[in-house]
Protein backbone atom coordinates (compact mmCIF):
# COMPACT_ATOMS: atom_id res chain seq x y z
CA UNK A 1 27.34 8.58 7.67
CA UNK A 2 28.26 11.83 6.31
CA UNK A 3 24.62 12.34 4.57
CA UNK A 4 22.79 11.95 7.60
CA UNK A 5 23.61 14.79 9.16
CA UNK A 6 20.70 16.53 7.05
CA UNK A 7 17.84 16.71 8.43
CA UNK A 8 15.97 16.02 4.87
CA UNK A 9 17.76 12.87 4.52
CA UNK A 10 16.59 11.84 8.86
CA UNK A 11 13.48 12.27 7.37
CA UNK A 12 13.74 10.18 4.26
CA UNK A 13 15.14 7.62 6.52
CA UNK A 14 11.93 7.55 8.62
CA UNK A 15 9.49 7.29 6.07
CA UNK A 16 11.04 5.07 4.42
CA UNK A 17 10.32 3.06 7.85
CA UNK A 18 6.99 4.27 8.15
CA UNK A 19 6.06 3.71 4.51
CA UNK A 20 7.32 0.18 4.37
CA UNK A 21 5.62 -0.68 7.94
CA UNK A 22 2.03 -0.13 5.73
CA UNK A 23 3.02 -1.56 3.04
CA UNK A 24 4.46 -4.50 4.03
CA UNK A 25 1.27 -5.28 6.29
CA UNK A 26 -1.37 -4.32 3.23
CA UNK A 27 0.56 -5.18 0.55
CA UNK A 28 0.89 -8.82 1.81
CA UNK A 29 -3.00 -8.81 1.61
CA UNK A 30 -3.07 -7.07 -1.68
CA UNK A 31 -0.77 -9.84 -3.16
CA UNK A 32 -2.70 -12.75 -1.67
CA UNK A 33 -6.08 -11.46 -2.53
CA UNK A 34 -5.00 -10.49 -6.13
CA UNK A 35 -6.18 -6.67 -6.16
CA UNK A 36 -3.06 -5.05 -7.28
CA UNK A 37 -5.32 -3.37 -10.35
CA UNK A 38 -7.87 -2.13 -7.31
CA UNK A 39 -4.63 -0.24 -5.65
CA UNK A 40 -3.69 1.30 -8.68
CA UNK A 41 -7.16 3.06 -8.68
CA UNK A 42 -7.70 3.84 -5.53
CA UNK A 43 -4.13 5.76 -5.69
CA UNK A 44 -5.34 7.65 -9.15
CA UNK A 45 -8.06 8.60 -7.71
CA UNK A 46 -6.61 9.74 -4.46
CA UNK A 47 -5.30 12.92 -7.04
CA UNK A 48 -8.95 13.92 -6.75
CA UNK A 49 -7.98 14.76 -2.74
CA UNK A 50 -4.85 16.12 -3.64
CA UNK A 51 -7.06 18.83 -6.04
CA UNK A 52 -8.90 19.45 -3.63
CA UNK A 53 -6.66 19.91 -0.64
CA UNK A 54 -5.64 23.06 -2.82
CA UNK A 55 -8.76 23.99 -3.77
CA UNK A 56 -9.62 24.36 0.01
CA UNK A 57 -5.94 25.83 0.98
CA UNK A 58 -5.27 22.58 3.20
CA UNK A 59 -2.69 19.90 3.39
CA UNK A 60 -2.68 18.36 0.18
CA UNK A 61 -2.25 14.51 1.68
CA UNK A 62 -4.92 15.40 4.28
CA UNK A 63 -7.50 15.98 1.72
CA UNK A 64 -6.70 12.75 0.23
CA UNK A 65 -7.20 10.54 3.30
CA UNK A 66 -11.06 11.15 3.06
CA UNK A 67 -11.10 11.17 -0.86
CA UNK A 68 -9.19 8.34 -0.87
CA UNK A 69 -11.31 6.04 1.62
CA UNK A 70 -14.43 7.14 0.15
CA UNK A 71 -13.14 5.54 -3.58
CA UNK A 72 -11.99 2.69 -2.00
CA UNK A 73 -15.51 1.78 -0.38
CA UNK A 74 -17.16 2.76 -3.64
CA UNK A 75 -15.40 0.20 -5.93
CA UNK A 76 -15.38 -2.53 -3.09
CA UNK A 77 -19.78 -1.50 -3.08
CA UNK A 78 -20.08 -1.22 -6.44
CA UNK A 79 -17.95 -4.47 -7.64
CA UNK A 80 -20.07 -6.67 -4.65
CA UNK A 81 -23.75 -5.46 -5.55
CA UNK A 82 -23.89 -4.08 -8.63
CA UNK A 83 -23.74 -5.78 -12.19
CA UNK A 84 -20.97 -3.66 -13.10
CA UNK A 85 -17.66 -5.72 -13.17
CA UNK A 86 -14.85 -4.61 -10.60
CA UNK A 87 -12.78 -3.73 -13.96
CA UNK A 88 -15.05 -1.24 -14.59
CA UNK A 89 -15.85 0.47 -11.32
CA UNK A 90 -12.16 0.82 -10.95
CA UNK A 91 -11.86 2.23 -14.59
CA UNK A 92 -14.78 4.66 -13.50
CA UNK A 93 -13.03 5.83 -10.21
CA UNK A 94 -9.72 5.98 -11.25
CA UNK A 95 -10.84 8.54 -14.01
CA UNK A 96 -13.17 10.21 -11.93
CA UNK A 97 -10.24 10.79 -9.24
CA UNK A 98 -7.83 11.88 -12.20
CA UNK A 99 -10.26 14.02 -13.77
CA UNK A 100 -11.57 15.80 -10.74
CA UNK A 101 -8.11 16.51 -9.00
CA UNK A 102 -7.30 18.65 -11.95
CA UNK A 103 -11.07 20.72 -12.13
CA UNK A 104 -10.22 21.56 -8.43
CA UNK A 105 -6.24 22.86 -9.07
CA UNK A 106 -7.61 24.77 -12.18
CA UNK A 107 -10.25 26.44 -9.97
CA UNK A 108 -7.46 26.77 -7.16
CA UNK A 109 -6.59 30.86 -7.77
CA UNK A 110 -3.07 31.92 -7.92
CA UNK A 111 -0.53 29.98 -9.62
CA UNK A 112 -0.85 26.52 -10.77
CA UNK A 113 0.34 24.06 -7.74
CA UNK A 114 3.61 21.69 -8.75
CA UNK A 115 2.44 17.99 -8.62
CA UNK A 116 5.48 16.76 -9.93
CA UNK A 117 6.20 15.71 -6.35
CA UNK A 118 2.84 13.96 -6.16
CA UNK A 119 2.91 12.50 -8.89
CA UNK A 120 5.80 10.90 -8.73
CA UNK A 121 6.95 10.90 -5.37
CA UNK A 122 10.30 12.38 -3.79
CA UNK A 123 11.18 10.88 -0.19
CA UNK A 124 13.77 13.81 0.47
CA UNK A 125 11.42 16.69 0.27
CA UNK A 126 9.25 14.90 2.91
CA UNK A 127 8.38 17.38 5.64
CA UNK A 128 8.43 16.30 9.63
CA UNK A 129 4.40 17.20 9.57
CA UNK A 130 3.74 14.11 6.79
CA UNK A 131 5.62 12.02 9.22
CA UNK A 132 3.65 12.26 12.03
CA UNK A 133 0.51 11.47 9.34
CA UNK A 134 2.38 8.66 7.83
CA UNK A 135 2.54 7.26 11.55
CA UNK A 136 -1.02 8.02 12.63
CA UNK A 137 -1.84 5.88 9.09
CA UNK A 138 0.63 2.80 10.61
CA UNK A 139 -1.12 3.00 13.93
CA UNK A 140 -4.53 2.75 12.63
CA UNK A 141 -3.19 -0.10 10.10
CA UNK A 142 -1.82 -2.26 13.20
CA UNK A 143 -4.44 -1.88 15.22
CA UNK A 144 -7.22 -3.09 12.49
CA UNK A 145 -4.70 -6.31 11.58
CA UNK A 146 -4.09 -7.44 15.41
CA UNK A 147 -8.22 -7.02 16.21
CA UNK A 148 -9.42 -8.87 12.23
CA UNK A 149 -6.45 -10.98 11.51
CA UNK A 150 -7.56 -14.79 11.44
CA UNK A 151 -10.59 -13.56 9.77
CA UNK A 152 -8.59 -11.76 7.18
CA UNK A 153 -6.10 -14.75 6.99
CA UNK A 154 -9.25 -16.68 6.28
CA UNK A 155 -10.98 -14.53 3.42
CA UNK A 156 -7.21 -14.28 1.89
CA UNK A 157 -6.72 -17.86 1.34
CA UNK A 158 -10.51 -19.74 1.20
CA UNK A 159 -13.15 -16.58 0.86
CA UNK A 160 -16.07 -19.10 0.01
CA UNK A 161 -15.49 -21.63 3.43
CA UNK A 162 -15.07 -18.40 5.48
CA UNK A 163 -18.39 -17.44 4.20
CA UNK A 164 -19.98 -20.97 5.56
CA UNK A 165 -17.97 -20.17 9.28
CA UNK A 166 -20.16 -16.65 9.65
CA UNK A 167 -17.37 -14.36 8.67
CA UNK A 168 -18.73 -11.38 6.80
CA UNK A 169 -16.41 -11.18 4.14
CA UNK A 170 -18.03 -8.44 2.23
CA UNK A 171 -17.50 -5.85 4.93
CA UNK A 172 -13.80 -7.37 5.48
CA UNK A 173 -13.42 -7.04 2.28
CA UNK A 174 -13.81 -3.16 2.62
CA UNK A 175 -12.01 -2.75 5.15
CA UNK A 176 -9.03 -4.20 3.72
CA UNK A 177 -9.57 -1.52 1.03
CA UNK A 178 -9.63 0.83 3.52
CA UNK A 179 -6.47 -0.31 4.51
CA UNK A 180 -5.13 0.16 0.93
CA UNK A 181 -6.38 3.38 0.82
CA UNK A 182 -4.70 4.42 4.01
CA UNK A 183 -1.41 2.72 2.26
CA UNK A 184 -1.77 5.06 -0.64
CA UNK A 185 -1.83 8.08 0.94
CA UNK A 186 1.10 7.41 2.65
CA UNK A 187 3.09 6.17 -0.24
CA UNK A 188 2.01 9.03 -2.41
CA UNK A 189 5.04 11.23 -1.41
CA UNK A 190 7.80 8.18 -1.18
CA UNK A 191 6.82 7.10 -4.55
CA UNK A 192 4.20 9.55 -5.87
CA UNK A 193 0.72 8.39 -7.70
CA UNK A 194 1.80 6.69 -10.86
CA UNK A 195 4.28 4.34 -8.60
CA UNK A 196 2.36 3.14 -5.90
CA UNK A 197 1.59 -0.15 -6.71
CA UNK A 198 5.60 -0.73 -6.82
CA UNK A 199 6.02 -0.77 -3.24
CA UNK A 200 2.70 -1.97 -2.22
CA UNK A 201 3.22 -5.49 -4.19
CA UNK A 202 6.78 -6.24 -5.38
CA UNK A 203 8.54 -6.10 -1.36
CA UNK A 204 5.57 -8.65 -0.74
CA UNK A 205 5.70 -10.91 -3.78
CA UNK A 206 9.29 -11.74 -3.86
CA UNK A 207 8.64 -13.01 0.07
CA UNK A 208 5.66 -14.64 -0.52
CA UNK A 209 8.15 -17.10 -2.97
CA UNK A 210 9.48 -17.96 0.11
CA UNK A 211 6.40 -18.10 2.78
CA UNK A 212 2.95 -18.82 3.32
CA UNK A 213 3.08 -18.29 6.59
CA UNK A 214 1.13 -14.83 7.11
CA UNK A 215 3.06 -13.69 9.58
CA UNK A 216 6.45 -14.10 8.47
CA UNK A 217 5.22 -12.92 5.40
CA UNK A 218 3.86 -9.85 6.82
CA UNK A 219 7.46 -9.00 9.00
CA UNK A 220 9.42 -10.26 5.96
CA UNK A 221 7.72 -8.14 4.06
CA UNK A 222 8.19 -5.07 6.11
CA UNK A 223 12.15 -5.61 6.18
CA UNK A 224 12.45 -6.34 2.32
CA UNK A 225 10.82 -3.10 1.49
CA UNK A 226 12.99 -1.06 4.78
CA UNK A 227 16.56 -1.98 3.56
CA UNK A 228 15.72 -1.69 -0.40
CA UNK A 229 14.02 2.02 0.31
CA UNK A 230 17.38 2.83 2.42
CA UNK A 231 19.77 1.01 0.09
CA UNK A 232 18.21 3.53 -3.05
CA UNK A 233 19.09 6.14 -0.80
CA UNK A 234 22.44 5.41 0.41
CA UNK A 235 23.73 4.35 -3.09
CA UNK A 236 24.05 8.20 -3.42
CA UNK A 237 26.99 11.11 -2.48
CA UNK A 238 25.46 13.62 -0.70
CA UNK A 239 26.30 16.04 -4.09
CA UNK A 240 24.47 13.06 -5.96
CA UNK A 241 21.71 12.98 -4.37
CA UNK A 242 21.05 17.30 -4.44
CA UNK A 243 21.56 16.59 -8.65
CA UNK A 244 19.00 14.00 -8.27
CA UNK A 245 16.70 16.04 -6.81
CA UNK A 246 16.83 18.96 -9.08
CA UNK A 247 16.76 16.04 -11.85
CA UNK A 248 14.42 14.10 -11.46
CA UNK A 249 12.53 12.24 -8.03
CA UNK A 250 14.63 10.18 -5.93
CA UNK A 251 11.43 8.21 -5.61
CA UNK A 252 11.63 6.27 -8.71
CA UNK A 253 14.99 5.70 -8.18
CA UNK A 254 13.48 3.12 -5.43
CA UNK A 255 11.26 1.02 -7.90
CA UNK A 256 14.10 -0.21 -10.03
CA UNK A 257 15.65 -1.51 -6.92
CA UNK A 258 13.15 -3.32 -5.67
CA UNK A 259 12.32 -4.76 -9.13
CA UNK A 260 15.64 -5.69 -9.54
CA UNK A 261 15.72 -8.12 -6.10
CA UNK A 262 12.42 -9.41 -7.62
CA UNK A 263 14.01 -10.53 -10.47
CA UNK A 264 16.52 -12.10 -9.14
CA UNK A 265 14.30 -14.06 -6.71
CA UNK A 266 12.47 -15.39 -8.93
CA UNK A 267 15.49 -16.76 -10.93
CA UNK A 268 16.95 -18.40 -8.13
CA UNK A 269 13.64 -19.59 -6.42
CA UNK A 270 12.52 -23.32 -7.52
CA UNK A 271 8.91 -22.23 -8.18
CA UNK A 272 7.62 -25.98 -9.18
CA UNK A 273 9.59 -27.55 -6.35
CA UNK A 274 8.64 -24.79 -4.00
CA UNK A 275 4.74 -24.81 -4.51
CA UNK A 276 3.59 -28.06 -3.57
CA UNK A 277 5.40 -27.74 0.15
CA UNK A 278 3.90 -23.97 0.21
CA UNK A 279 0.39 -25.11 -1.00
CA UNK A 280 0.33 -27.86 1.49
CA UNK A 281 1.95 -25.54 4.38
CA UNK A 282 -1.41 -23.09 3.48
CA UNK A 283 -3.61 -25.44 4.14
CA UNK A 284 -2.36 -27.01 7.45
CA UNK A 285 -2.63 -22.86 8.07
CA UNK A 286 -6.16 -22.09 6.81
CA UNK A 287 -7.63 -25.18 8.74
CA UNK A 288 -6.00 -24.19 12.24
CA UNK A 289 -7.17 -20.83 11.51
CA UNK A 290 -11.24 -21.87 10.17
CA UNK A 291 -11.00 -24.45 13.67
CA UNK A 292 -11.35 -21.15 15.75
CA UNK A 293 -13.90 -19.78 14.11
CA UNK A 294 -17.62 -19.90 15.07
CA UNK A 295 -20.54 -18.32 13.05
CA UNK A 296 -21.86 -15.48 14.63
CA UNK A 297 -18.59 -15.11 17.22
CA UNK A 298 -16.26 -14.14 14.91
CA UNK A 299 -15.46 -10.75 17.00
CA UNK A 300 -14.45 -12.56 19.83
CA UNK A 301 -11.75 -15.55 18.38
CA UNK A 302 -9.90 -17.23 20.79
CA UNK A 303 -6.13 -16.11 20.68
């Protein structure tokens, strides 16, 4: 095609593979465990990086890697041994990250940084150096999934009975926050800050209507959130797309795409007929999975 002759729009193409790689993988994980409102404040309070990447005169989405990790572990800490409810450490860290990220641009000297782009995400002003961060995120995602995931399959679905098999669930847990703060960073110039969540749980809940098998939900996933990225791209002339840009973020243009196949799952998917073959498919799962694993041993699981 014509518009791919631009190297802005080769790159658009590739993150939108790299972005939907992580967030097919997390997201399915985000869905399951019901932590959708824990993403959206670990990626508000990634802005606090972001503040301070220009505070410091580096990459913006570098500074957020670190900024964003350290929130995650924080709420997953302070919503496992504290009395405060998880509501309210994310409430806490979301405005802390908010609030902070703009004290460190309003120190930053010089003119005031635009965080439209941040904020809201624009996939066709991606440069080649976010790529290769956006892939070093998707290795580091794979690799932690292929070594943890029965035990994560088994904290998804039955977090109590994993408990009983010797599978520390609390530092799991983090991780997979970890995970979702890795996610975030990369998403934050696809989609920008406000719009994470989007792509991190819609791709994955109109798949999971269809599978409980992690897996296939996982690759499934992955694909769904690939050809709708590409699709909100394509659906654009060339001179389009250069309005759009000046206009307003392609970015968002890719939520109401993906919500719209949601919808439309959902009307055609039987969800009462559906459930009791799904429910009974999780559990054949979960039980396979818990067979294989031993208290104490759960590093080295049989494959």
């Amino acid at each position: 095609m014509e518009i791919f002759q631009y190297e802005f729009m080769r790159n658009a193409v590739i993150a939108a593979v790299l972005v939907n790689i992580a967030c097919g993988i997390v997201g399915t994980y985000v869905v399951i465990k019901k932590i959708v409102f824990i993403s959206g404040g670990i990626s508000h309070a990634a802005f606090g990086g972001i503040g301070l990447g220009y505070f410091l005169g580096i990459p913006p989405i570098v500074a957020a890697i670190p900024f964003s990790l350290i929130s995650a572990i924080t709420i997953g800490l302070i919503s496992k041994r504290s009395k405060l409810s998880e509501d309210a450490a994310i409430g806490i860290i979301w405005a802390v990250g908010m609030a902070s990220g703009i004290i460190f641009i309003n120190l930053t000297p010089g003119y005031a940084p635009d965080l439209f782009s941040y904020l809201f995400g624009n996939i066709l002003t991606i440069p080649v150096s976010d790529l290769y961060i956006m892939f070093a995120m998707d290795l580091i995602i794979i690799l932690i999934v292929a070594l943890f995931f029965k035990e994560f399959y088994a904290i998804s679905f039955d977090e109590e009975f994993s408990t009983v098999t010797g599978i520390p669930n609390r530092i799991l847990y983090l991780v997979i926050l970890c995970m979702v703060a890795l996610s975030v960073v990369v998403l934050i110039r696809i989609v920008g800050i406000i719009l994470v969540i989007a792509l991190l749980t819609i791709p994955s809940s109109i798949c999971r209507q269809f599978t409980y098998n992690m897996k296939k939900l996982i690759i499934s996933s992955i694909v769904t959130g690939i050809i709708l990225t590409i699709t909100s791209l394509t659906d654009f002339k060339l001179d389009s797309i250069l309005l759009y840009v000046i206009i307003t973020p392609l970015g968002t243009a890719v939520v109401p795409e993906v919500k719209t196949i949601w919808a439309k799952s959902s009307e055609e998917t039987d969800i009462s007929g559906f459930s009791k073959g799904v429910m009974d498919d999780k559990r054949s799962s979960i039980s396979s999975i818990i067979i294989d694993i031993r208290p104490g041993n759960f590093f080295s699981l049989p494959g």
